[in-house]
PDB file of N, CA and C in Angstrom:
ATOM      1  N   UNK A   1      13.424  23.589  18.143  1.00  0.00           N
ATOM      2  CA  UNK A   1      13.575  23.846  16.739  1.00  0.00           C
ATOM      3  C   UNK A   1      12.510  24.829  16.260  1.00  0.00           C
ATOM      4  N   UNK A   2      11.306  24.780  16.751  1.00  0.00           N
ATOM      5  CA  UNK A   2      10.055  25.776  16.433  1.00  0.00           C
ATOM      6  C   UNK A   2      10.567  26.746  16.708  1.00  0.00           C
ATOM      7  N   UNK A   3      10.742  27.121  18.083  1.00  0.00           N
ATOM      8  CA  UNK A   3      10.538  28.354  18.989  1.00  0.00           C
ATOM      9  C   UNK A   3      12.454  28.481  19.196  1.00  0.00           C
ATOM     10  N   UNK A   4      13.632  28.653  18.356  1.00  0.00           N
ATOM     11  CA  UNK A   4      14.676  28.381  18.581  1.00  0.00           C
ATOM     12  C   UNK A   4      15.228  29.795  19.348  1.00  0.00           C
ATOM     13  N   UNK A   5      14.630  31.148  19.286  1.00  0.00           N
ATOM     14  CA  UNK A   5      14.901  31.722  19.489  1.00  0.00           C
ATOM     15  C   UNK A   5      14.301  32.745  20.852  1.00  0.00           C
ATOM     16  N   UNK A   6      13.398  31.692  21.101  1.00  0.00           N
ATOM     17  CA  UNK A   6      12.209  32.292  22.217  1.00  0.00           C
ATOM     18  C   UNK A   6      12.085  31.310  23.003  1.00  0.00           C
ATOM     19  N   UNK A   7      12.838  31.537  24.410  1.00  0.00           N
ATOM     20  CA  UNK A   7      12.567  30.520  25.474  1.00  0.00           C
ATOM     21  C   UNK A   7      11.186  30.615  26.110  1.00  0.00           C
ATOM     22  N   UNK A   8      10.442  31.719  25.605  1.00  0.00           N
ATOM     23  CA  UNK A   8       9.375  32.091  26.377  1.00  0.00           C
ATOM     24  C   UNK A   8       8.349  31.005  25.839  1.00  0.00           C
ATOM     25  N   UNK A   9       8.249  31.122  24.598  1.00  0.00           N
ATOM     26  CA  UNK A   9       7.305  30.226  23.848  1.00  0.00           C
ATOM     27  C   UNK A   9       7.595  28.779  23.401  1.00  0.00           C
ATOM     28  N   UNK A  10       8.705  28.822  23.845  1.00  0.00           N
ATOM     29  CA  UNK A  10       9.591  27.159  24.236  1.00  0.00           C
ATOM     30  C   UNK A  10       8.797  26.669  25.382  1.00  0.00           C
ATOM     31  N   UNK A  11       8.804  27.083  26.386  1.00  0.00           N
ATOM     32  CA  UNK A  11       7.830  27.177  27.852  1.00  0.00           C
ATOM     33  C   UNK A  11       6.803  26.687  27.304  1.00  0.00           C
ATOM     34  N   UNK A  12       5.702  27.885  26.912  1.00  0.00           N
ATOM     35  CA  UNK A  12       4.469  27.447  25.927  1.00  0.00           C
ATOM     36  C   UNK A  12       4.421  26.484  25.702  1.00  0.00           C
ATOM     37  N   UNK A  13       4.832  26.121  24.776  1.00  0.00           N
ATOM     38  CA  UNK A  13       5.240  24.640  23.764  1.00  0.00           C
ATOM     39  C   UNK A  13       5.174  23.346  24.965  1.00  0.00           C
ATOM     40  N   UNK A  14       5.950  23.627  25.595  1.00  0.00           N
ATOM     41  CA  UNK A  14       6.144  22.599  26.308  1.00  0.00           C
ATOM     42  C   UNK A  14       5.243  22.287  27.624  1.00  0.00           C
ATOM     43  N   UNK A  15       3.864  22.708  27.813  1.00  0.00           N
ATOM     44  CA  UNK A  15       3.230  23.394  29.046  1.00  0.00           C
ATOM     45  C   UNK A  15       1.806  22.735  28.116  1.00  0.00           C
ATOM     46  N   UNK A  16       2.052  23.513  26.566  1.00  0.00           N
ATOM     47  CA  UNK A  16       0.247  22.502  25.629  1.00  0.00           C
ATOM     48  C   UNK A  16       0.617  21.688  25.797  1.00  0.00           C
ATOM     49  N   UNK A  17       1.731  20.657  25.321  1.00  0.00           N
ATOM     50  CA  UNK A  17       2.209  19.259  25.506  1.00  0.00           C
ATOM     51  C   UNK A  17       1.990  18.682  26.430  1.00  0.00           C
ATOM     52  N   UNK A  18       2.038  19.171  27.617  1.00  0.00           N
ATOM     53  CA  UNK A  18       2.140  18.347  28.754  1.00  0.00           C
ATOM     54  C   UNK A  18       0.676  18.536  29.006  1.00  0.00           C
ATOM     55  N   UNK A  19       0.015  19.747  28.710  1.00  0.00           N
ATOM     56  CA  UNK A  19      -1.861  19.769  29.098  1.00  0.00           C
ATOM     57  C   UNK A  19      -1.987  18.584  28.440  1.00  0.00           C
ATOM     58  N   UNK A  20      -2.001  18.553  27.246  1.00  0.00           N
ATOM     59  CA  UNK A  20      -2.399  17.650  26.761  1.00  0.00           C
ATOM     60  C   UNK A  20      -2.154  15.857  27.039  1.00  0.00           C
ATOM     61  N   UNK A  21      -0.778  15.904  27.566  1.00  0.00           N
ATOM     62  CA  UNK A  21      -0.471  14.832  28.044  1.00  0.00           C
ATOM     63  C   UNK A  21      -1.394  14.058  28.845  1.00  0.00           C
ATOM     64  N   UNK A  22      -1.291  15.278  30.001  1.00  0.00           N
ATOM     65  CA  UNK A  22      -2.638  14.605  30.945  1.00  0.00           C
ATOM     66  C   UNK A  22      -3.642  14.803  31.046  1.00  0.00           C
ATOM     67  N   UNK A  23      -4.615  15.200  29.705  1.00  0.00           N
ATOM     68  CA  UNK A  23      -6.096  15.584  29.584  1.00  0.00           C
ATOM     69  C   UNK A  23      -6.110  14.321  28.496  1.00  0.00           C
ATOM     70  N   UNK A  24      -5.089  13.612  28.240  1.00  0.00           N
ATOM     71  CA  UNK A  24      -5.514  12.732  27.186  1.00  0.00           C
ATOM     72  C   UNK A  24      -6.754  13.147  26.091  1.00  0.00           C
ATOM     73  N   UNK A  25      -7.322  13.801  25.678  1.00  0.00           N
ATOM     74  CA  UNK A  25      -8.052  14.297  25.106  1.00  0.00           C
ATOM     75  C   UNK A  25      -7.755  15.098  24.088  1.00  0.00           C
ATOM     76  N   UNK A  26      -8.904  15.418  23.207  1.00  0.00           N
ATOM     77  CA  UNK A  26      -8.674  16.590  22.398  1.00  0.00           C
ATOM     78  C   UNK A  26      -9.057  17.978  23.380  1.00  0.00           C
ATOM     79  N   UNK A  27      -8.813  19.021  23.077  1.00  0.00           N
ATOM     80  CA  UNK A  27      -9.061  20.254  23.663  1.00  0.00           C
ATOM     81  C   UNK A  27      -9.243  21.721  23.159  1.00  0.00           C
ATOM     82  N   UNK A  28     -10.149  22.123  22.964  1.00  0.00           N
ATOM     83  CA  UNK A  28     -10.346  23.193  22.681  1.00  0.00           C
ATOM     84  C   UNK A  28      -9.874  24.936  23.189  1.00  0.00           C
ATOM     85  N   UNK A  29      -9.224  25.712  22.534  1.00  0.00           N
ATOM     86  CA  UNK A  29      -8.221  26.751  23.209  1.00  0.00           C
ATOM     87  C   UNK A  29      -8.634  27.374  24.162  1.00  0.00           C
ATOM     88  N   UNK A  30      -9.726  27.464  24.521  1.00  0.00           N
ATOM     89  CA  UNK A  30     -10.471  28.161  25.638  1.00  0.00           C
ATOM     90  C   UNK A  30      -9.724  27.053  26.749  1.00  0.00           C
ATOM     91  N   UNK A  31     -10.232  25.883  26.981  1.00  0.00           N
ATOM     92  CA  UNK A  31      -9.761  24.590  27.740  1.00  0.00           C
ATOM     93  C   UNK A  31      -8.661  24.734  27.781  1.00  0.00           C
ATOM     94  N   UNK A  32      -7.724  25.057  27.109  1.00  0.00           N
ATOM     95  CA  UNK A  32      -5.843  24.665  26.773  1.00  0.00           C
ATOM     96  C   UNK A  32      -5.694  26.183  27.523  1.00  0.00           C
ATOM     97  N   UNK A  33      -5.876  27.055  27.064  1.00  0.00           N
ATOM     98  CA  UNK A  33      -5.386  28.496  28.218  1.00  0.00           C
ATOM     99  C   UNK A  33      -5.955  28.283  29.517  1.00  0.00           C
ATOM    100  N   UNK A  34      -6.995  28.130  29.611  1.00  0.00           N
ATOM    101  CA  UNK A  34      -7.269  27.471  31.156  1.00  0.00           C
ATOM    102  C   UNK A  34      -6.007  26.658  31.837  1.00  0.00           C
ATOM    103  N   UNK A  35      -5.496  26.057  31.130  1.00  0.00           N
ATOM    104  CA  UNK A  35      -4.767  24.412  32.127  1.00  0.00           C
ATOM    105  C   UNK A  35      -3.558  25.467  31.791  1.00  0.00           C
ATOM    106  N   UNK A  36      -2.800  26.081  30.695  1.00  0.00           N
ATOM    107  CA  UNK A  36      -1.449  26.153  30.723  1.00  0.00           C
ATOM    108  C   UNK A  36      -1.150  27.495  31.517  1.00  0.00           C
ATOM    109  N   UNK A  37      -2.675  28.571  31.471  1.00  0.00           N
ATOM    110  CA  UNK A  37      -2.225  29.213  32.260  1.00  0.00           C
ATOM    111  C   UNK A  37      -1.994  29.107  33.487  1.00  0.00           C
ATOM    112  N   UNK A  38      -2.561  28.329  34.029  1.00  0.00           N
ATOM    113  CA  UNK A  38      -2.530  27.926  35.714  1.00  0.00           C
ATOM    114  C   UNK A  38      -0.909  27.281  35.787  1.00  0.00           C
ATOM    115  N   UNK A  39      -0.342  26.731  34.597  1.00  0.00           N
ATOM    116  CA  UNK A  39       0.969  26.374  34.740  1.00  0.00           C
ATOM    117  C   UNK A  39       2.281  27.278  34.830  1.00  0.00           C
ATOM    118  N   UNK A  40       1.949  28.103  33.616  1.00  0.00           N
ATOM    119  CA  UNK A  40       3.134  29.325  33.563  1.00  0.00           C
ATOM    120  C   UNK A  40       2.270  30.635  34.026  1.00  0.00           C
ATOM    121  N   UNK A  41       2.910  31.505  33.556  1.00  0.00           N
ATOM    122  CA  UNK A  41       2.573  32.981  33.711  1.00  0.00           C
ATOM    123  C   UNK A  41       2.956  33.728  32.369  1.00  0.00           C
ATOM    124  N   UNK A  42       2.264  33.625  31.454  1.00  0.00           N
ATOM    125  CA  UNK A  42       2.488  34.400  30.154  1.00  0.00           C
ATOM    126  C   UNK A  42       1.203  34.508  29.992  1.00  0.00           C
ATOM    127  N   UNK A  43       1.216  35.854  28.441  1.00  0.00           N
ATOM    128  CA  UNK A  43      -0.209  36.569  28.312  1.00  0.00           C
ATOM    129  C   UNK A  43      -0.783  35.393  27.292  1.00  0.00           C
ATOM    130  N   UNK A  44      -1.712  35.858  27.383  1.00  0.00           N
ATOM    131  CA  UNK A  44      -3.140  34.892  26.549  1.00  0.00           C
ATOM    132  C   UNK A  44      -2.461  35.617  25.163  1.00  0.00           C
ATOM    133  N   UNK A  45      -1.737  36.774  24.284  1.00  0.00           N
ATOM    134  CA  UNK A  45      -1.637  36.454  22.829  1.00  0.00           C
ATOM    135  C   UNK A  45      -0.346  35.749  22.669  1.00  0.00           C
ATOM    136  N   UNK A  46       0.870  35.654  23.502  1.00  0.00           N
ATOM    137  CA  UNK A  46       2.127  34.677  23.586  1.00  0.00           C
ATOM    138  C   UNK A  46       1.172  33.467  23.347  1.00  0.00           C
ATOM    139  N   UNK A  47       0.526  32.943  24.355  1.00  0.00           N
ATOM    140  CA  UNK A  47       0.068  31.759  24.381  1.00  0.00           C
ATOM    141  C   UNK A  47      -0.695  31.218  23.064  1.00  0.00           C
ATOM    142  N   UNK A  48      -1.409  32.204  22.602  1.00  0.00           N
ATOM    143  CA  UNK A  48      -2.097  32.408  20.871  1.00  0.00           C
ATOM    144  C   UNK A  48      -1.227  31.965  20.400  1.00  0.00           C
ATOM    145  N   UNK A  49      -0.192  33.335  20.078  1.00  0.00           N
ATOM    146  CA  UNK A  49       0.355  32.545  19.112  1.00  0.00           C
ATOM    147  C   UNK A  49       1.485  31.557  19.049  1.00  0.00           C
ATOM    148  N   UNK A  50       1.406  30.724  20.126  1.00  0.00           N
ATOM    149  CA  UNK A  50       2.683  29.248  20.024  1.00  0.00           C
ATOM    150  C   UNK A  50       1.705  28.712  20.044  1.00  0.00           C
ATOM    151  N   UNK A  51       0.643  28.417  20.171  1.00  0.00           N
ATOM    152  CA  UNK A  51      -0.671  27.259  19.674  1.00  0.00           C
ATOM    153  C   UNK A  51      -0.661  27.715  18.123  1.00  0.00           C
ATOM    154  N   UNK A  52      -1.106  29.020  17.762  1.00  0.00           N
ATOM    155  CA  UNK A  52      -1.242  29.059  16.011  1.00  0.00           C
ATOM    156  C   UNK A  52       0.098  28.904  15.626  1.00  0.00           C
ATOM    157  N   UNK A  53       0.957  28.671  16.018  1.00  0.00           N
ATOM    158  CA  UNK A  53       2.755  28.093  15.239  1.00  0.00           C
ATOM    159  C   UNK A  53       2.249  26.879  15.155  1.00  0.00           C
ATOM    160  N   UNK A  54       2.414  26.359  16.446  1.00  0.00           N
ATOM    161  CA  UNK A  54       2.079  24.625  16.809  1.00  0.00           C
ATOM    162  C   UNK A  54       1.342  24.401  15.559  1.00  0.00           C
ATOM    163  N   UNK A  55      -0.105  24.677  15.321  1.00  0.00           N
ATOM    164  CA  UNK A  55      -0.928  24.037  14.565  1.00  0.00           C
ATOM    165  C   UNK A  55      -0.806  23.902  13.003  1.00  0.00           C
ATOM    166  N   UNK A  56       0.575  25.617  12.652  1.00  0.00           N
ATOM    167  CA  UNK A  56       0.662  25.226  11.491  1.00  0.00           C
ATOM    168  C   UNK A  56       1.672  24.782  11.287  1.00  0.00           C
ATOM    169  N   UNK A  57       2.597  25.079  12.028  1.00  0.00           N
ATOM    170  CA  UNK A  57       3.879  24.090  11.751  1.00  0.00           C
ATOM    171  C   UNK A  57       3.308  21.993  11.377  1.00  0.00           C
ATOM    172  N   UNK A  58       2.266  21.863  12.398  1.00  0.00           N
ATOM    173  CA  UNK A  58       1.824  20.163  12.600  1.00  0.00           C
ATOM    174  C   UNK A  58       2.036  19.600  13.503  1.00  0.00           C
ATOM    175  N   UNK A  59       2.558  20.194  14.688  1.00  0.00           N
ATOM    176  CA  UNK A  59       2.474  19.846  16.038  1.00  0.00           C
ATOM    177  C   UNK A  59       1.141  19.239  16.699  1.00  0.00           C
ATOM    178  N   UNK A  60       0.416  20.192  16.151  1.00  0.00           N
ATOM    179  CA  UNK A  60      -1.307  20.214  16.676  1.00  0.00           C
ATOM    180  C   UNK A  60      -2.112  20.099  15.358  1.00  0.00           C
ATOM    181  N   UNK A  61      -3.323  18.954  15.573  1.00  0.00           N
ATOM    182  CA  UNK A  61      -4.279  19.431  14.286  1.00  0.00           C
ATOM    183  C   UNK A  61      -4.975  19.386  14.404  1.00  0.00           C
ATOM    184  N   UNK A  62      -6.270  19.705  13.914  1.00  0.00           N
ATOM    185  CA  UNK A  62      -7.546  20.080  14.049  1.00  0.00           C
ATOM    186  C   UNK A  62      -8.192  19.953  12.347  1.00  0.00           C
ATOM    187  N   UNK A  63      -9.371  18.888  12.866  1.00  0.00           N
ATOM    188  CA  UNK A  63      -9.632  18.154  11.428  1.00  0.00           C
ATOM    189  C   UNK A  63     -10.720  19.422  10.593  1.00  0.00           C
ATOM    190  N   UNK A  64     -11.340  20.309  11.143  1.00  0.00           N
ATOM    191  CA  UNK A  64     -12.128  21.562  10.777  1.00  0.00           C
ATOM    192  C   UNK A  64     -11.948  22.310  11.781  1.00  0.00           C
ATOM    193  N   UNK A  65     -12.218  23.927  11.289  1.00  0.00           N
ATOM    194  CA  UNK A  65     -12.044  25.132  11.695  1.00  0.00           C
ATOM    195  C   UNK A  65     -12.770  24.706  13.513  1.00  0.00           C
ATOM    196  N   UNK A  66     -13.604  24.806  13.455  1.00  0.00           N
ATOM    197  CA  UNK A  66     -14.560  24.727  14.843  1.00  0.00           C
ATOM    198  C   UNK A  66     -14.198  23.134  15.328  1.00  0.00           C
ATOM    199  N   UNK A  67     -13.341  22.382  15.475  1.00  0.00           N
ATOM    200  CA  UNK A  67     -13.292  20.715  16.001  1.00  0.00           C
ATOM    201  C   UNK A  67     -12.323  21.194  16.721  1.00  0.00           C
ATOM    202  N   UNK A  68     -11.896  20.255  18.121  1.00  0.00           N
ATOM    203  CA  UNK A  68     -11.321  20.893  19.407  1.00  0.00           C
ATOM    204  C   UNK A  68      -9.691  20.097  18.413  1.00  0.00           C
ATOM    205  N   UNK A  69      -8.832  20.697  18.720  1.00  0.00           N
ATOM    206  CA  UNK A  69      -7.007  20.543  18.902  1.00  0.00           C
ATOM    207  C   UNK A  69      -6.798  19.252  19.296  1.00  0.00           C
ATOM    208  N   UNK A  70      -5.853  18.390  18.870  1.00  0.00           N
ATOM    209  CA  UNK A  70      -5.482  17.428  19.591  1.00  0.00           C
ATOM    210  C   UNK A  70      -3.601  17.410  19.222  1.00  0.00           C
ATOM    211  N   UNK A  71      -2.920  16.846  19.954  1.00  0.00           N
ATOM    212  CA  UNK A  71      -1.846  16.089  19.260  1.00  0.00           C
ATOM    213  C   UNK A  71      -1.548  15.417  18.035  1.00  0.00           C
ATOM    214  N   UNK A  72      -0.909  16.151  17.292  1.00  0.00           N
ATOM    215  CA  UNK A  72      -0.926  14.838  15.937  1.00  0.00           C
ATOM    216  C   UNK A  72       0.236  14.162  16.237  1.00  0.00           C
ATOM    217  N   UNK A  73      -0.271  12.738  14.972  1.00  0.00           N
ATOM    218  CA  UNK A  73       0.446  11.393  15.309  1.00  0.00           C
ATOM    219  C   UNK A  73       1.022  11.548  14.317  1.00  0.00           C
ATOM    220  N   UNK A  74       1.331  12.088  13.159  1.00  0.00           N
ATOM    221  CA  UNK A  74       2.172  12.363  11.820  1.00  0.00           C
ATOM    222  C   UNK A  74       3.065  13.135  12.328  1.00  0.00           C
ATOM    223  N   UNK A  75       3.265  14.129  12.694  1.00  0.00           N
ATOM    224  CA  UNK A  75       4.589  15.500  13.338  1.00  0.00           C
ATOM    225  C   UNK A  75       5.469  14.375  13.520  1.00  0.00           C
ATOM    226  N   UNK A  76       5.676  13.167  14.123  1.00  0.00           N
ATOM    227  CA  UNK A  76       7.614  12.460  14.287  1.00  0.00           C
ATOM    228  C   UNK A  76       7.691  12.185  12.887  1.00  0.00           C
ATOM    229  N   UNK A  77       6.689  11.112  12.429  1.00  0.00           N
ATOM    230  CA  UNK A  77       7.161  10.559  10.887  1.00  0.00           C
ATOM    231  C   UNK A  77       7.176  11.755  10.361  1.00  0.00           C
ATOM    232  N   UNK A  78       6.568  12.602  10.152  1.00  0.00           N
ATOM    233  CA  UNK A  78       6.604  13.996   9.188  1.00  0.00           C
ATOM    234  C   UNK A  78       8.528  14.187   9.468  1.00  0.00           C
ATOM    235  N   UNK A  79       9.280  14.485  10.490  1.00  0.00           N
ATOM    236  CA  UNK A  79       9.863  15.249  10.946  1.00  0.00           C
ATOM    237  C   UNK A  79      10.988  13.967  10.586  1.00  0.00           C
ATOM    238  N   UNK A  80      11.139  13.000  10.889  1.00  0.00           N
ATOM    239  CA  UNK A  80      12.002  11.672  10.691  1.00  0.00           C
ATOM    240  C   UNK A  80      12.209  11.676   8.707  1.00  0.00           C
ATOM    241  N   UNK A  81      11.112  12.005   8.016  1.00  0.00           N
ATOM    242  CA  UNK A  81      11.465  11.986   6.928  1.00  0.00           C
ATOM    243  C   UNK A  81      11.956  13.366   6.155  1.00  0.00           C
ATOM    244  N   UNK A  82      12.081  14.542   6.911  1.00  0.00           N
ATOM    245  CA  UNK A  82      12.308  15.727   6.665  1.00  0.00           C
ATOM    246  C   UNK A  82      13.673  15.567   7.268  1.00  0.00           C
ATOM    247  N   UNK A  83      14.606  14.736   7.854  1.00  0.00           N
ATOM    248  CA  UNK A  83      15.949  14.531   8.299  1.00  0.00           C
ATOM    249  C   UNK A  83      16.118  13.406   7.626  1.00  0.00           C
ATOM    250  N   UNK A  84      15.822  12.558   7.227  1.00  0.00           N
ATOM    251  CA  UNK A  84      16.407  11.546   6.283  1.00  0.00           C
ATOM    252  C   UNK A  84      16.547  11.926   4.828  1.00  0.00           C
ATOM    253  N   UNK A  85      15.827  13.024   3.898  1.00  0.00           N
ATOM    254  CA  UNK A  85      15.661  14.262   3.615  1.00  0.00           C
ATOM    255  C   UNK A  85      17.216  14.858   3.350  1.00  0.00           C
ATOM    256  N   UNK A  86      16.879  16.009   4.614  1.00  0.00           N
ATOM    257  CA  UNK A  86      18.033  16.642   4.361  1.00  0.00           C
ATOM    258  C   UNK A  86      19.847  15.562   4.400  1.00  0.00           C
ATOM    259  N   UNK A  87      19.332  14.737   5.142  1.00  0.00           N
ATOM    260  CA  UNK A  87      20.745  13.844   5.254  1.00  0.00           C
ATOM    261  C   UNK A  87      21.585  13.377   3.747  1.00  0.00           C
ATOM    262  N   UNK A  88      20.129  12.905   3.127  1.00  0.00           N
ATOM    263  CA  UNK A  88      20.229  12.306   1.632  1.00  0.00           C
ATOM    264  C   UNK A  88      21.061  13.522   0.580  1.00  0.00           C
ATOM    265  N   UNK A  89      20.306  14.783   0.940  1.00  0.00           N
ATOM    266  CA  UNK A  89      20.503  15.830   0.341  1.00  0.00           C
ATOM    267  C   UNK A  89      22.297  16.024   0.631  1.00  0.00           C
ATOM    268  N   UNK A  90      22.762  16.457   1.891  1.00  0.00           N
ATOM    269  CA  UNK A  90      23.772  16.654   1.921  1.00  0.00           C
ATOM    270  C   UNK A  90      24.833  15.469   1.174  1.00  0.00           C
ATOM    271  N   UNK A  91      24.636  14.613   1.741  1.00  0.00           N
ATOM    272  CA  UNK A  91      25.038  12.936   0.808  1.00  0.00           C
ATOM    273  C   UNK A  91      25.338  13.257  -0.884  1.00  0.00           C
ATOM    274  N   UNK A  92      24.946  13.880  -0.866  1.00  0.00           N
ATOM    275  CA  UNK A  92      24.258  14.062  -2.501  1.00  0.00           C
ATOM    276  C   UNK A  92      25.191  15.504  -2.826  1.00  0.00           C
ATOM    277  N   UNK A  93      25.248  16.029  -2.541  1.00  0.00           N
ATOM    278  CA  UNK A  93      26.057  17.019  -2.656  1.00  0.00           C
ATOM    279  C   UNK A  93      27.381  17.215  -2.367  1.00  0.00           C
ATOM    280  N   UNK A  94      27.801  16.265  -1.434  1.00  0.00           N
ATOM    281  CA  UNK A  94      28.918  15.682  -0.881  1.00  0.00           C
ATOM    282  C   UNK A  94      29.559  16.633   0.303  1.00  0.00           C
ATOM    283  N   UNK A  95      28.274  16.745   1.180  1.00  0.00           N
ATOM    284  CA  UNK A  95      28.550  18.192   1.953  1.00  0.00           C
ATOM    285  C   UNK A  95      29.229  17.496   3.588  1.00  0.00           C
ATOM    286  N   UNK A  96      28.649  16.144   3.461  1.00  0.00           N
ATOM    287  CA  UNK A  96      28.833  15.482   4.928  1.00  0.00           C
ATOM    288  C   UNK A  96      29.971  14.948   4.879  1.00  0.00           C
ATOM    289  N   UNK A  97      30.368  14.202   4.019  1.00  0.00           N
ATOM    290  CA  UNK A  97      31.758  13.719   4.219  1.00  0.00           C
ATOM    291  C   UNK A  97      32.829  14.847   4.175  1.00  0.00           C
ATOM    292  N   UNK A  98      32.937  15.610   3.777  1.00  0.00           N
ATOM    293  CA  UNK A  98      33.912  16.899   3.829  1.00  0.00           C
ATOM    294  C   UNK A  98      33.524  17.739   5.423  1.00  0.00           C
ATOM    295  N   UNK A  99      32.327  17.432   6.214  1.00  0.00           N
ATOM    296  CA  UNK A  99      32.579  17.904   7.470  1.00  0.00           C
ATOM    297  C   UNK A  99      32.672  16.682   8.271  1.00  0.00           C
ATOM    298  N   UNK A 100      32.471  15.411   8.327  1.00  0.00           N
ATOM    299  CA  UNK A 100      33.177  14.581   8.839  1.00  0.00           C
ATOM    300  C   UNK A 100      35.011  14.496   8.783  1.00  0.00           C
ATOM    301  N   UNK A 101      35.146  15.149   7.270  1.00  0.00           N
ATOM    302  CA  UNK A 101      36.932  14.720   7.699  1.00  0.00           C
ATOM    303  C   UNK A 101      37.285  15.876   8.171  1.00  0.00           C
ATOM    304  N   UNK A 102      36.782  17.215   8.415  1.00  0.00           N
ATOM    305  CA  UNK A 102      37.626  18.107   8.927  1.00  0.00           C
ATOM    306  C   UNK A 102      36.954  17.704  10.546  1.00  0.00           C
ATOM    307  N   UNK A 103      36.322  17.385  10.956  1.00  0.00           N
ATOM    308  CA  UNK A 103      35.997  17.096  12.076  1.00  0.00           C
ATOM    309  C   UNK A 103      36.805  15.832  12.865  1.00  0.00           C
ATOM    310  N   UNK A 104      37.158  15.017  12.067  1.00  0.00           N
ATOM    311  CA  UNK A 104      38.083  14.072  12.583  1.00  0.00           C
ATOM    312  C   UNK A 104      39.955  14.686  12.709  1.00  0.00           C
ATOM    313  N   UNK A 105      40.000  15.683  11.570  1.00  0.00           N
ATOM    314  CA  UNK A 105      41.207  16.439  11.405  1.00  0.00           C
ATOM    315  C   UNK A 105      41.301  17.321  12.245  1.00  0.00           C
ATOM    316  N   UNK A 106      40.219  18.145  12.845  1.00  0.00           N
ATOM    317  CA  UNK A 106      40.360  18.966  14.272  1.00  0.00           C
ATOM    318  C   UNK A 106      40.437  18.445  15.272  1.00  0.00           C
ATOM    319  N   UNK A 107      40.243  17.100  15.471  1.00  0.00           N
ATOM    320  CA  UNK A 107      39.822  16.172  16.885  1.00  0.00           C
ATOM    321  C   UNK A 107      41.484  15.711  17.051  1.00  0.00           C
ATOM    322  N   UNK A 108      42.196  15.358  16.302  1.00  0.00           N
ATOM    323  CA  UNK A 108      44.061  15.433  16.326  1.00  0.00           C
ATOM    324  C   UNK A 108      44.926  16.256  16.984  1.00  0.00           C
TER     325      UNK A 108
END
């Protein structure tokens, strides 16, 4: 959903995640290009910038400028109430039930 259009930085994405997985730790970007480069093969500003997406999207946070990166624990609930959200919204507008019945009317 971040990176919907860039498998490259989909990679990325998925390469901090897993550093992080198994450094259990927080980590600082010097540390995080170390581990992900040894994983993929992309340049150090690709790699920039899907960490600076990550961090502002809320993937990643960092409690001050200079404190090392970690995983945040808000990004699912953040993201669970930003789809319960839009669900309500469509509900509300009456956008879902009109693609539920043409969807049951094409499935005939």
């Amino acid at each position: 959903m971040l990176f919907s259009h860039s498998v490259k930085k989909q990679g990325v994405a998925k390469a901090i995640i897993e550093a992080f997985a198994d450094e259990k730790r927080p980590m600082f970007l010097r540390e995080l290009q170390y581990k992900v480069l040894k994983r993929i093969k992309v340049s150090t500003q690709t790699l920039s910038d899907t960490y600076k997406a990550m961090v502002r999207s809320g993937m990643l946070e960092k409690k001050y400028r200079n404190d090392p990166t970690n995983i945040s624990r808000q990004f699912s609930s953040r993201l669970r109430d930003l789809a319960q959200y839009w669900e309500n919204y469509l509900a509300a507008k009456k956008l879902t039930s009109t693609r539920k019945q043409e969807q049951a009317s094409s499935a005939d």
